[in-house]
N, C-alpha and C. Protein backbone atom coordinates (compact mmCIF):
# COMPACT_ATOMS: atom_id res chain seq x y z
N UNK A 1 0.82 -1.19 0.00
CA UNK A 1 0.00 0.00 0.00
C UNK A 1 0.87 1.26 0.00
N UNK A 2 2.28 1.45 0.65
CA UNK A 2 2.65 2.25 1.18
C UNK A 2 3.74 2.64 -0.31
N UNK A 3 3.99 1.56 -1.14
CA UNK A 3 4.38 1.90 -2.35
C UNK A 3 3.89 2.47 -3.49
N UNK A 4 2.17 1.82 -3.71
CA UNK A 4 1.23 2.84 -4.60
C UNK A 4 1.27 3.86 -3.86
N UNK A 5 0.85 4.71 -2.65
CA UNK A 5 1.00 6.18 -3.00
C UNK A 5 2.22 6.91 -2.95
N UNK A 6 3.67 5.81 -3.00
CA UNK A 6 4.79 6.74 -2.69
C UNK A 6 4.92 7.03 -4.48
N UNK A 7 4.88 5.68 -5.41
CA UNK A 7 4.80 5.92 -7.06
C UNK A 7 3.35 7.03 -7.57
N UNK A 8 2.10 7.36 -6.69
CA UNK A 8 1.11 8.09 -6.81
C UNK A 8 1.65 9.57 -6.64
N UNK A 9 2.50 9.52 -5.71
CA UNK A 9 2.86 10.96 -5.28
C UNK A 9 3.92 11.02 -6.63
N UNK A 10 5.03 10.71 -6.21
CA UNK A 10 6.15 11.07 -7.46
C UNK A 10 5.44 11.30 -8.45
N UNK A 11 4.55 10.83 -9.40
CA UNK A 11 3.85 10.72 -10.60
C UNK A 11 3.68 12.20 -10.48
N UNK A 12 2.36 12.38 -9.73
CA UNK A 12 1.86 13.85 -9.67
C UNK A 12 3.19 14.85 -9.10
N UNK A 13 4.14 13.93 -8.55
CA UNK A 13 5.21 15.54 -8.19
C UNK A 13 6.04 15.71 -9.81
N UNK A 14 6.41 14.51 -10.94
CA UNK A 14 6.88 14.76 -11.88
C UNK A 14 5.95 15.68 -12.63
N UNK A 15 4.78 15.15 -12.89
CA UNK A 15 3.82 16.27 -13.49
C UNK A 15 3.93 17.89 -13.42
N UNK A 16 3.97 18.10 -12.08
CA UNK A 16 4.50 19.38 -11.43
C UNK A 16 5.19 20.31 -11.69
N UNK A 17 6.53 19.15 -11.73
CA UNK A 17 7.94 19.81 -11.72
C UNK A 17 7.78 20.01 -13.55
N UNK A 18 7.39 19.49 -14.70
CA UNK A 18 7.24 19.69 -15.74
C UNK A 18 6.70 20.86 -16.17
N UNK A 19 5.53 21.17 -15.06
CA UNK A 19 4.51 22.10 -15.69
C UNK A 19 5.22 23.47 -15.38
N UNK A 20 6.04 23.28 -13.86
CA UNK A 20 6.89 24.48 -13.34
C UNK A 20 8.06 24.51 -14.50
N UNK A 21 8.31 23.73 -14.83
CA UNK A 21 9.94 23.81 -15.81
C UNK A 21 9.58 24.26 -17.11
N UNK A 22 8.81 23.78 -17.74
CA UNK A 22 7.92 24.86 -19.15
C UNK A 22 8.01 26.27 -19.29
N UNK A 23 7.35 26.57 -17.31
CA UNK A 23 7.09 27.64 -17.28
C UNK A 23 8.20 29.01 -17.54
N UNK A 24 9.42 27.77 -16.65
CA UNK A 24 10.40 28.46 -16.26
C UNK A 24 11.51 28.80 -17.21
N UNK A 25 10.90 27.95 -18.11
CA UNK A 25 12.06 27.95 -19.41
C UNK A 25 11.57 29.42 -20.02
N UNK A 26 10.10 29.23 -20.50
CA UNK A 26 9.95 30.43 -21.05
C UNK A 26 10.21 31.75 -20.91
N UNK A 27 10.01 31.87 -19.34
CA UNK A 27 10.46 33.08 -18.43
C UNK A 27 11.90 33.03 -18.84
N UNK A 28 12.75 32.48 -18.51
CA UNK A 28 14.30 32.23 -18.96
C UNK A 28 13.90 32.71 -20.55
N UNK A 29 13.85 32.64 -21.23
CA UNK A 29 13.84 32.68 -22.37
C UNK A 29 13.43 34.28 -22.86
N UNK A 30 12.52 34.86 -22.22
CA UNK A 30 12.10 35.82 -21.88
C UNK A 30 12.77 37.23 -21.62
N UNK A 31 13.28 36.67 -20.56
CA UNK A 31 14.65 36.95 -19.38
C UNK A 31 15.61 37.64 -20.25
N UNK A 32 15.84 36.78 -21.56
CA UNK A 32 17.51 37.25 -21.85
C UNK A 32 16.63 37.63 -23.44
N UNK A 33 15.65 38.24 -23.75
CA UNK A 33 15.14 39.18 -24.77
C UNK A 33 14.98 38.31 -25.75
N UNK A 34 15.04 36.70 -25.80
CA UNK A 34 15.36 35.70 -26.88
C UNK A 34 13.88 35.74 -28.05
N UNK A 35 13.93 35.49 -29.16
CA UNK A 35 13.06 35.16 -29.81
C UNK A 35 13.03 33.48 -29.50
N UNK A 36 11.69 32.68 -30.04
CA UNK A 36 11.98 31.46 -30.00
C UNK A 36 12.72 30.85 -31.28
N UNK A 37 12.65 31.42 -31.95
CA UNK A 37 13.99 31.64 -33.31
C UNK A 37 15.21 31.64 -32.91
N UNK A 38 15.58 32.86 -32.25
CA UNK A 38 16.85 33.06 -31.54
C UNK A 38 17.27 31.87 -30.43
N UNK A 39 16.32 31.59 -30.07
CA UNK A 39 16.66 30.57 -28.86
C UNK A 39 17.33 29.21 -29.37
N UNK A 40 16.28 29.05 -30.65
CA UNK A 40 16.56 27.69 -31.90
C UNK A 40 17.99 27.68 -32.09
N UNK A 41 18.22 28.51 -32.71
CA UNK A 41 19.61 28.99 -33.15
C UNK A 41 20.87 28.63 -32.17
N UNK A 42 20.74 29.48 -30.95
CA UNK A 42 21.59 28.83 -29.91
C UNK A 42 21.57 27.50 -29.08
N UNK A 43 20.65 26.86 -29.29
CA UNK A 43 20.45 25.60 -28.82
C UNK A 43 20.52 24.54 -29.70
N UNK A 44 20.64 24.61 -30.83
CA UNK A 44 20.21 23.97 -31.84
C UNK A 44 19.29 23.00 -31.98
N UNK A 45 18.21 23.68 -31.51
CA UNK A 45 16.87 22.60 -31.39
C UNK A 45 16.12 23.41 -32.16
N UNK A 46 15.25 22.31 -32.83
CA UNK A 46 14.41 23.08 -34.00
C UNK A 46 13.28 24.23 -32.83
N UNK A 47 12.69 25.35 -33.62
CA UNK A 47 11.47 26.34 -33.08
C UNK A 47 10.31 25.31 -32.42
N UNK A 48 9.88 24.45 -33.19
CA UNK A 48 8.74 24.13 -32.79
C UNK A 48 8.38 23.05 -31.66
N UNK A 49 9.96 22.17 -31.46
CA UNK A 49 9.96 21.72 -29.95
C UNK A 49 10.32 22.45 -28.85
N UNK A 50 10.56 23.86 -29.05
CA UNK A 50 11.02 24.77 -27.82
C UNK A 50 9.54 25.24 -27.48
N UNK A 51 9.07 25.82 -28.66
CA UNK A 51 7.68 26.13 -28.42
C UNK A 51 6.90 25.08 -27.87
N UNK A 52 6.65 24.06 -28.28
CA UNK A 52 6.14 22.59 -27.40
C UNK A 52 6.35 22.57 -26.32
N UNK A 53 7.70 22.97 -26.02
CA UNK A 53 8.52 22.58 -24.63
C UNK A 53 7.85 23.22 -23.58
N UNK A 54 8.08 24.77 -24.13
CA UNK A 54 7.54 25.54 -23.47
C UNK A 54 6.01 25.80 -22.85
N UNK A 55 5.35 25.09 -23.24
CA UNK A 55 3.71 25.17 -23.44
C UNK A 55 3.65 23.90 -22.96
N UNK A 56 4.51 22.90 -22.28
CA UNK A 56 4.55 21.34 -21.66
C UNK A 56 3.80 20.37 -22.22
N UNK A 57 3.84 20.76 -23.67
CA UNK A 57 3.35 19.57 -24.39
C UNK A 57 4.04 18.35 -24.48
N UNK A 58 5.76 18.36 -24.42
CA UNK A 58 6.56 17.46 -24.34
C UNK A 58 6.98 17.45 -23.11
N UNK A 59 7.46 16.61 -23.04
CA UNK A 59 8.67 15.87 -21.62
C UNK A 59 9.99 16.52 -22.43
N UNK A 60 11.21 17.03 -21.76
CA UNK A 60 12.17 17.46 -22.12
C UNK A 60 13.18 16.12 -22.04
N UNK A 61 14.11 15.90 -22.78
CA UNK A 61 15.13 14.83 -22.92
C UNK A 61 16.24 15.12 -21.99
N UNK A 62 17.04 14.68 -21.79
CA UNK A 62 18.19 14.90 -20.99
C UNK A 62 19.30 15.83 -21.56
N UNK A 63 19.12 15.00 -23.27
CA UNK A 63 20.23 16.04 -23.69
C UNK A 63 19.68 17.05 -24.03
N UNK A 64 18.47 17.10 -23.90
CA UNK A 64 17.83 19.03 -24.54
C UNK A 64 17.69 19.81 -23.45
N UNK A 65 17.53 19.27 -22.01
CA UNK A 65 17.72 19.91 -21.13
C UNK A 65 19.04 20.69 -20.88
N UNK A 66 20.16 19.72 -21.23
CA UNK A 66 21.70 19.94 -21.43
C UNK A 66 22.09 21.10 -22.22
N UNK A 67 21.44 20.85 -23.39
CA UNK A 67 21.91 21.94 -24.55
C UNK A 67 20.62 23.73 -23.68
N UNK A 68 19.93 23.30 -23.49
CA UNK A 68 19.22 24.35 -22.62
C UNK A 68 19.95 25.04 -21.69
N UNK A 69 20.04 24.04 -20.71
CA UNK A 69 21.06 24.80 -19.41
C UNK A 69 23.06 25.58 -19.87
N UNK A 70 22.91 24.93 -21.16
CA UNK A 70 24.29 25.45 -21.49
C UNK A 70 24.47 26.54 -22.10
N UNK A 71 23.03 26.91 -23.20
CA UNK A 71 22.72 28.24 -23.26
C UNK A 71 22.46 29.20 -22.05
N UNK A 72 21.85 28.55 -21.25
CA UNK A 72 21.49 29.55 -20.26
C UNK A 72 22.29 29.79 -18.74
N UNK A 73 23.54 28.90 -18.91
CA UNK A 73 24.37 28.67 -17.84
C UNK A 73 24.08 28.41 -16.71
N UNK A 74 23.78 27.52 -16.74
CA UNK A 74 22.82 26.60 -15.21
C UNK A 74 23.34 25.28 -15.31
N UNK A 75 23.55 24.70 -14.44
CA UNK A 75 23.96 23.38 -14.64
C UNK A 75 22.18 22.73 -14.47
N UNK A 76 21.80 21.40 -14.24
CA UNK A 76 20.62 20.95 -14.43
C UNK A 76 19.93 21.08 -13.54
N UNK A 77 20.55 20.63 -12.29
CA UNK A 77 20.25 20.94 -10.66
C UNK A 77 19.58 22.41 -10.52
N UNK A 78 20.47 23.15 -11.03
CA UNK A 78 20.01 25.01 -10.31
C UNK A 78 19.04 25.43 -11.67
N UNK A 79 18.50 24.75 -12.63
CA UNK A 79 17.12 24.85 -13.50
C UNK A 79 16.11 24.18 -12.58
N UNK A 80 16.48 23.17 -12.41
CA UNK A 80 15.32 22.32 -11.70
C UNK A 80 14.51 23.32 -10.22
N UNK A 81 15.89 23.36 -9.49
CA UNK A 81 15.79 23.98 -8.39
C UNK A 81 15.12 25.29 -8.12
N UNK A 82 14.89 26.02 -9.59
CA UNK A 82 14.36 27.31 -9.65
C UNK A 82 12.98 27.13 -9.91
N UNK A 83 12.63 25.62 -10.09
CA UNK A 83 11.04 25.90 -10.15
C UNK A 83 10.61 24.64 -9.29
N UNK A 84 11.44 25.09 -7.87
CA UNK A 84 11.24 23.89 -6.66
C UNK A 84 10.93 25.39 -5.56
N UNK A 85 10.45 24.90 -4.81
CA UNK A 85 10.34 26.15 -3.59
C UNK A 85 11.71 26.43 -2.48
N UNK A 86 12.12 26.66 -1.68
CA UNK A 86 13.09 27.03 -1.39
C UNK A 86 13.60 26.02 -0.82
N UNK A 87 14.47 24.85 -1.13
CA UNK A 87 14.64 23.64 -0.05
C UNK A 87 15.15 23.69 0.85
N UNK A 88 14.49 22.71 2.22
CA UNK A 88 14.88 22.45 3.04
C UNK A 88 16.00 21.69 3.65
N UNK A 89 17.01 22.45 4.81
CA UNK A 89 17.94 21.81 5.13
C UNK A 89 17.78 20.26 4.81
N UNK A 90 16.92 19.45 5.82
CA UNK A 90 16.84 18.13 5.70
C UNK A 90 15.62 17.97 4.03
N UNK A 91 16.31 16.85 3.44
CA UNK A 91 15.66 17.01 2.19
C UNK A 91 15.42 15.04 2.41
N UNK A 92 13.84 14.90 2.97
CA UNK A 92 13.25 13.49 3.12
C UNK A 92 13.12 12.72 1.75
N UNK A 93 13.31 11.62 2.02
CA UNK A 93 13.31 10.24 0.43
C UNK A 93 12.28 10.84 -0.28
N UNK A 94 11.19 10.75 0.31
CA UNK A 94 9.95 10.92 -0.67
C UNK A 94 9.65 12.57 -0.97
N UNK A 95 10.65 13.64 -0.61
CA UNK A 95 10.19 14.95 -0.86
C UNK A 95 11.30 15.15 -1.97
N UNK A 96 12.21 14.10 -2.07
CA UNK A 96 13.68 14.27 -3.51
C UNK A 96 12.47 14.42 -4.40
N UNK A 97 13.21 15.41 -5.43
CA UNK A 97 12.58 15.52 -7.08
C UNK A 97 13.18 14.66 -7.89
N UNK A 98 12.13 13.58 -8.34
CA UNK A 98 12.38 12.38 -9.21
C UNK A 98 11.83 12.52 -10.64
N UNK A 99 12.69 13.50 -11.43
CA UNK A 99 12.77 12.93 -12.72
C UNK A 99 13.38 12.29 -14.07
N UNK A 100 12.38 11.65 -15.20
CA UNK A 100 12.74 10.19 -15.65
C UNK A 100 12.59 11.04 -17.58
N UNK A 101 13.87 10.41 -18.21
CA UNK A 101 13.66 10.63 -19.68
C UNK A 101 13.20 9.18 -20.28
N UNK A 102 12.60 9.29 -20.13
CA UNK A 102 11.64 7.85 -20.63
C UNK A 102 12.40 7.72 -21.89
N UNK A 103 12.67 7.97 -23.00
CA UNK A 103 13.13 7.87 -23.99
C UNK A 103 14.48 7.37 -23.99
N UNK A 104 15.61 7.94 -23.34
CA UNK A 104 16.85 7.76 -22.90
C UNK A 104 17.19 7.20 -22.02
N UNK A 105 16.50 6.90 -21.04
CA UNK A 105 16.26 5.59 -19.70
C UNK A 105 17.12 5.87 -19.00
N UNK A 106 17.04 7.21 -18.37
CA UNK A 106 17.57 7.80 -17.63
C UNK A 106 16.66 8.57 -16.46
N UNK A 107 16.96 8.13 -14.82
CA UNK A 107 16.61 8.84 -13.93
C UNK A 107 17.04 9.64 -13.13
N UNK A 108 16.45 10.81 -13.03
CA UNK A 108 17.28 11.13 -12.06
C UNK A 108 16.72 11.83 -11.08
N UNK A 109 17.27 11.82 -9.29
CA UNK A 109 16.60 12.07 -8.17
C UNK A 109 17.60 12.89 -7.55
N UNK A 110 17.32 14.34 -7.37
CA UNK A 110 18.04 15.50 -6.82
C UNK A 110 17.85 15.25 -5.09
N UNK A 111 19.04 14.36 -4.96
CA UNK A 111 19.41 14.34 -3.70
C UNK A 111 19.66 14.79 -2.21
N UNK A 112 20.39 15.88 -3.11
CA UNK A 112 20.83 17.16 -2.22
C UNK A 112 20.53 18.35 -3.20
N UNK A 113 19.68 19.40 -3.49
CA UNK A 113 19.15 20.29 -4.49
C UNK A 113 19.84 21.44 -4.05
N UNK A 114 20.54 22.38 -5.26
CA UNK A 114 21.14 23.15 -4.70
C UNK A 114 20.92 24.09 -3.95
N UNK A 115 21.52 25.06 -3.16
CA UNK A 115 21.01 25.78 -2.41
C UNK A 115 21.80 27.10 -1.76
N UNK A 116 20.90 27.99 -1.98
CA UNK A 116 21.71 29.43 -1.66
C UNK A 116 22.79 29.59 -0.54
N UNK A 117 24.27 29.62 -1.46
CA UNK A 117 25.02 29.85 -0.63
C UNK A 117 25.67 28.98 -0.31
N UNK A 118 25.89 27.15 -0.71
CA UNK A 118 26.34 26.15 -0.99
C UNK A 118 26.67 26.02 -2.64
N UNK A 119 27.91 25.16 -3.28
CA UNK A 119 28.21 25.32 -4.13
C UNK A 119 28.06 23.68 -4.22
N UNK A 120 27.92 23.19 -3.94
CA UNK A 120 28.14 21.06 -4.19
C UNK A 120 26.33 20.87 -3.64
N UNK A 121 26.31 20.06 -4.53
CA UNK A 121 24.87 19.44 -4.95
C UNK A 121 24.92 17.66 -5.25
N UNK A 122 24.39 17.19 -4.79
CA UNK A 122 24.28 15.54 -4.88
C UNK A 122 23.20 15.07 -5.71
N UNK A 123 23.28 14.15 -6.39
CA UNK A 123 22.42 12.97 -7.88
C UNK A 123 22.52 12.51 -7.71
N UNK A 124 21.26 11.47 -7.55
CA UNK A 124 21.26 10.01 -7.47
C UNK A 124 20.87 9.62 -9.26
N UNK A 125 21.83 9.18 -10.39
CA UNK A 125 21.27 8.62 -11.48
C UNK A 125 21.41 7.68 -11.56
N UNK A 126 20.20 6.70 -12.12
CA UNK A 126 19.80 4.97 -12.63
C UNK A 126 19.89 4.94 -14.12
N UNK A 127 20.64 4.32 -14.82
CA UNK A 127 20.46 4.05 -16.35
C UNK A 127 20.36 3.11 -16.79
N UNK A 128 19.44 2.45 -17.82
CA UNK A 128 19.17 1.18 -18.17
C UNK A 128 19.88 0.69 -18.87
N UNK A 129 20.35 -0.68 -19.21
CA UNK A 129 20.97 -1.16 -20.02
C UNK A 129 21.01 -0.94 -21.05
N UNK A 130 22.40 0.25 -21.73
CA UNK A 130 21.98 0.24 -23.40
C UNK A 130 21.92 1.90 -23.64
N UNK A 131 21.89 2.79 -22.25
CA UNK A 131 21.50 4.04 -22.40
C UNK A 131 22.33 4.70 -22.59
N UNK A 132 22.35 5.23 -23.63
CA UNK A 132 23.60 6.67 -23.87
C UNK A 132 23.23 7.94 -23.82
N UNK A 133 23.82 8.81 -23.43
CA UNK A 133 23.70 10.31 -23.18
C UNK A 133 24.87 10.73 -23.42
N UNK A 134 24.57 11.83 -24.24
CA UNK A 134 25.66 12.86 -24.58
C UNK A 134 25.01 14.14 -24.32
N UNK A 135 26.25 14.98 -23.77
CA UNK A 135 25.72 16.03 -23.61
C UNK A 135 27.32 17.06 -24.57
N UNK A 136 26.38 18.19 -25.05
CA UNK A 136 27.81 18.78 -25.92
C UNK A 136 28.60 19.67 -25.11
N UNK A 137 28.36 20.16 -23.85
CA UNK A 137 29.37 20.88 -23.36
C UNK A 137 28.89 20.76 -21.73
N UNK A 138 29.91 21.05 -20.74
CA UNK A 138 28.63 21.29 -19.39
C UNK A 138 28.03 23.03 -19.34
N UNK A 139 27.29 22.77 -18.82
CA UNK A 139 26.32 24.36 -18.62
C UNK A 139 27.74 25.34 -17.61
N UNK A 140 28.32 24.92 -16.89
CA UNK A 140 29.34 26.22 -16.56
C UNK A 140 30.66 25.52 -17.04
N UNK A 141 31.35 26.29 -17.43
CA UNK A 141 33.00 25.66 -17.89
C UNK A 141 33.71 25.09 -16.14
N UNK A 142 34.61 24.20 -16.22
CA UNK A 142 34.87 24.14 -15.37
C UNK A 142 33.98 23.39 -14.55
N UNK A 143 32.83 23.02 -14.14
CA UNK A 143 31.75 22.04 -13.21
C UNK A 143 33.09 20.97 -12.61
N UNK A 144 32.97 20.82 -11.31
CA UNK A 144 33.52 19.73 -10.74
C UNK A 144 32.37 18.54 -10.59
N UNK A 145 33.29 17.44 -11.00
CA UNK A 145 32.07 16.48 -10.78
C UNK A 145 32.84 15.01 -10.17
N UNK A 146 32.45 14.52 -9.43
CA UNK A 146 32.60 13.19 -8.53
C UNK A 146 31.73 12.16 -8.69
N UNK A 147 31.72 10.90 -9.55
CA UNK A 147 30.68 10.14 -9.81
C UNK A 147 31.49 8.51 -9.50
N UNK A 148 30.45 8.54 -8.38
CA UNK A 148 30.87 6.96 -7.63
C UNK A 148 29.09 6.00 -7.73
N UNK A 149 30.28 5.16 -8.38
CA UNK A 149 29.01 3.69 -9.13
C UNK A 149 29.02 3.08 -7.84
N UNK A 150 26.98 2.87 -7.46
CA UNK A 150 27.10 1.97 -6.33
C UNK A 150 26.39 0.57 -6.95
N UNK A 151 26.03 0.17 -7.69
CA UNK A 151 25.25 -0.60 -8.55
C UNK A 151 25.66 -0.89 -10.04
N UNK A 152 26.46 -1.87 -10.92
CA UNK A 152 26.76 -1.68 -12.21
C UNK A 152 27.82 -1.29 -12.51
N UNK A 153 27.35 -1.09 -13.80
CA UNK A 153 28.59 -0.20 -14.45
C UNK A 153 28.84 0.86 -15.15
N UNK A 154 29.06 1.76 -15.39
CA UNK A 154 29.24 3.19 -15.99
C UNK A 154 30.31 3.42 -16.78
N UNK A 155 30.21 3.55 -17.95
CA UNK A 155 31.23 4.59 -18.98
C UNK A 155 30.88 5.75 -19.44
N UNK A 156 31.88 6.58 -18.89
CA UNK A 156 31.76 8.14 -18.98
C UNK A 156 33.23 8.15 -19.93
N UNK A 157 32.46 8.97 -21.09
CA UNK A 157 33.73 10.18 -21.49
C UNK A 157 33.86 11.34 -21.02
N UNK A 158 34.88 11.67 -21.31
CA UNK A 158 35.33 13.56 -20.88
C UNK A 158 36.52 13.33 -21.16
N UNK A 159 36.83 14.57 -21.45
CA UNK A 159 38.69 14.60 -21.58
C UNK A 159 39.06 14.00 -22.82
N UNK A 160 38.50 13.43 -23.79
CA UNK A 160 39.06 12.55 -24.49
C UNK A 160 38.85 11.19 -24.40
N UNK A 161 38.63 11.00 -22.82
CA UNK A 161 39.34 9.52 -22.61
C UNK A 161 37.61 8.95 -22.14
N UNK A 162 37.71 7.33 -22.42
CA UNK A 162 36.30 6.66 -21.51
C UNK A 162 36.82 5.83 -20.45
N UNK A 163 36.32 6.14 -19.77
CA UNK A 163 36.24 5.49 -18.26
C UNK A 163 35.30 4.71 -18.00
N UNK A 164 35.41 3.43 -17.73
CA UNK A 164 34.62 2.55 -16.84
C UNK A 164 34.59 2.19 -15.62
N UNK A 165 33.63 3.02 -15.09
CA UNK A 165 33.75 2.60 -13.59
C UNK A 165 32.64 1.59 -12.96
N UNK A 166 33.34 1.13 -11.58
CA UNK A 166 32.44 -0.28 -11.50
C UNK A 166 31.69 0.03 -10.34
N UNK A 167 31.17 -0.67 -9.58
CA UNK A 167 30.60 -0.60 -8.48
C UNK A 167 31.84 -0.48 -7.24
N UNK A 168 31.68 0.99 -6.47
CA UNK A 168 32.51 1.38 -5.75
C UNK A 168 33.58 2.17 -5.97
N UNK A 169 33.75 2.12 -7.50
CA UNK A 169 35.00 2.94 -8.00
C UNK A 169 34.31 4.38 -8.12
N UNK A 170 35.22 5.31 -7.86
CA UNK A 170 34.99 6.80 -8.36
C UNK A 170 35.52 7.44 -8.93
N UNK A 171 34.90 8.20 -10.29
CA UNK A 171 35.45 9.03 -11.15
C UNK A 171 35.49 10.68 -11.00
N UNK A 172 36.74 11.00 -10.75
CA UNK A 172 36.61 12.65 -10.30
C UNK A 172 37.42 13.46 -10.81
N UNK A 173 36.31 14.54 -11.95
CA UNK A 173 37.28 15.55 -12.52
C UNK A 173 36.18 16.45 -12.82
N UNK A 174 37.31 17.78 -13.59
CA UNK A 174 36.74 19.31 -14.17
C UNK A 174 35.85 19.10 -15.50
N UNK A 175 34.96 19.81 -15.49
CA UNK A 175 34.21 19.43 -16.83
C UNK A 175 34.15 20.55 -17.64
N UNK A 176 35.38 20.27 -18.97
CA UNK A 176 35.60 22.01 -19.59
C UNK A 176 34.72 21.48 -21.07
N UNK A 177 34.09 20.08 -21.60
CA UNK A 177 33.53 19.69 -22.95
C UNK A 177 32.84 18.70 -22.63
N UNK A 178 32.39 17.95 -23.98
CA UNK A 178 31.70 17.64 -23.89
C UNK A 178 31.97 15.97 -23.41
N UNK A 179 30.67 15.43 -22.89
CA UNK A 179 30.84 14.04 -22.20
C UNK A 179 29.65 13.22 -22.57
N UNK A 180 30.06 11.70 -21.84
CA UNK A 180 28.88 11.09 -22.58
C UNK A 180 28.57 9.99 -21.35
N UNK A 181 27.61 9.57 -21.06
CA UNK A 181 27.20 8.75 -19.99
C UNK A 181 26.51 7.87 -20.60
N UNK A 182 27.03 5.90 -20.24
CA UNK A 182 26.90 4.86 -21.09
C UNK A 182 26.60 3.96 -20.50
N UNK A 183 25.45 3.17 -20.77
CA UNK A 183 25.16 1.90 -19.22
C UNK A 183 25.83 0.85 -20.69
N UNK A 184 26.50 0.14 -20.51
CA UNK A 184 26.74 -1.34 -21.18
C UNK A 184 26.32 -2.53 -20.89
N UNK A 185 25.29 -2.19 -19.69
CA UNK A 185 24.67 -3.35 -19.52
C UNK A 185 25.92 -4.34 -18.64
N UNK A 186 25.45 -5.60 -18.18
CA UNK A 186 23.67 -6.26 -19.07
C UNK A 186 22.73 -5.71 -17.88
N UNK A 187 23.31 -4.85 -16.54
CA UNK A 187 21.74 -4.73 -15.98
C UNK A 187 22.36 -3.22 -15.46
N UNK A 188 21.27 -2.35 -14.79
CA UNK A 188 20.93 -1.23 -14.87
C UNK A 188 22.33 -1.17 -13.76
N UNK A 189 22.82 0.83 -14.33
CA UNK A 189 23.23 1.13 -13.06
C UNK A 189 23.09 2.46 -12.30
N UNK A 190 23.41 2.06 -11.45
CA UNK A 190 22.81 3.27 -10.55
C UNK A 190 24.04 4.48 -9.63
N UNK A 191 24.53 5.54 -9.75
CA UNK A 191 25.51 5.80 -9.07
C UNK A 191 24.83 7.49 -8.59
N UNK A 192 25.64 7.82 -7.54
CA UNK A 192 25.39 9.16 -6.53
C UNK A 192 27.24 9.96 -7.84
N UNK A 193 25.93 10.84 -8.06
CA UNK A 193 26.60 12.22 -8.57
C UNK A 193 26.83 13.41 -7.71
N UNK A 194 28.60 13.91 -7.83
CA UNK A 194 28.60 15.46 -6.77
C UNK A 194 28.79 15.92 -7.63
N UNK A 195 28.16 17.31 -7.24
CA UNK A 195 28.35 18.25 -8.27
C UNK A 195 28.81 19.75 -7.87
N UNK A 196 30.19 20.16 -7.79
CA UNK A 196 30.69 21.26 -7.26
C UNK A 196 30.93 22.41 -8.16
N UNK A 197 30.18 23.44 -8.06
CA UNK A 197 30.27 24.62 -8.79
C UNK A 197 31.76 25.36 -8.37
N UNK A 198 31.96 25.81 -10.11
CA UNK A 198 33.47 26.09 -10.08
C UNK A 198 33.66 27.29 -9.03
């Protein structure tokens, strides 16, 4: 019982956080005088899924969120976080913001959400067997990032180089390009992301 309404709640809190993130994009968008033309252009996403986006007709992808926050210099956390209410020191299991790119089979649950006046932020991401993500640059030059596999296995590029890390191993560096996050299977994995603003 106590699992249907914890998957009942998340459902309606993803809904939420979608309808707030639409909102918030547009305002962002707004914000910096953009046409949705102009916006196309710098993001390189066609007009008419920004406009979609914006109006929450779609679910946003991971990497369009990416190419979003990199125009707008936010890492993913401090987008999310701007259309979360002000979080609380203690941040309870079931009050984390859990969202899922269904398409890319990628989850992700803002752990520790950033917060005024702290620069390191914690991710919990799950990826299914088979899932790739690329993202073309990080949203601030420089992002410190610490990613320790507690479940599986993970290949990350950056730098040039791919790394496979296993369960328990940790991968820790500067993020000045672009990277790519790779489940190889054969079963899902799951690892806690830090994320330290430069």
């Amino acid at each position: 019982m106590g699992k249907v309404r914890e998957t009942a709640f998340q459902s309606s809190d993803s809904e939420q956080v979608e309808i707030r993130l639409a909102g918030r994009l547009a305002q962002l968008r707004v914000e910096h005088g953009w046409s949705l033309e102009e916006l196309a252009q710098r993001a390189d996403v066609s007009r008419s899924t920004l406009s979609r986006l914006e109006r929450a007709e779609i679910s946003p992808t991971a990497a369009l969120l990416g190419r979003l926050c990199a125009v707008y210099g936010r890492t993913m956390s401090q987008l999310l976080a701007e259309v979360e209410s002000e979080p609380p020191q203690l941040v309870r299991a079931d009050r984390q913001v859990v969202w899922r790119d269904e398409t890319s089979g990628f989850t992700r649950r803002s752990v520790s959400p950033p917060h005024p006046g702290l620069r390191g932020e914690l991710v919990e991401g799950v990826l299914r067997p088979g899932a790739d993500i690329s993202y073309d640059g990080p949203p601030v030059p420089g992002l410190e990032q610490h990613i320790w596999v507690l479940e599986g296995v993970l290949e990350v590029t950056t730098g040039g180089g791919v790394h496979e890390i296993r369960a328990g191993d940790c991968l820790r560096f500067r993020l000045w390009d672009r990277s790519r996050f790779h489940c190889p299977g054969p079963d899902p994995v799951r690892y806690a992301l830090m994320i330290v603003l430069p």
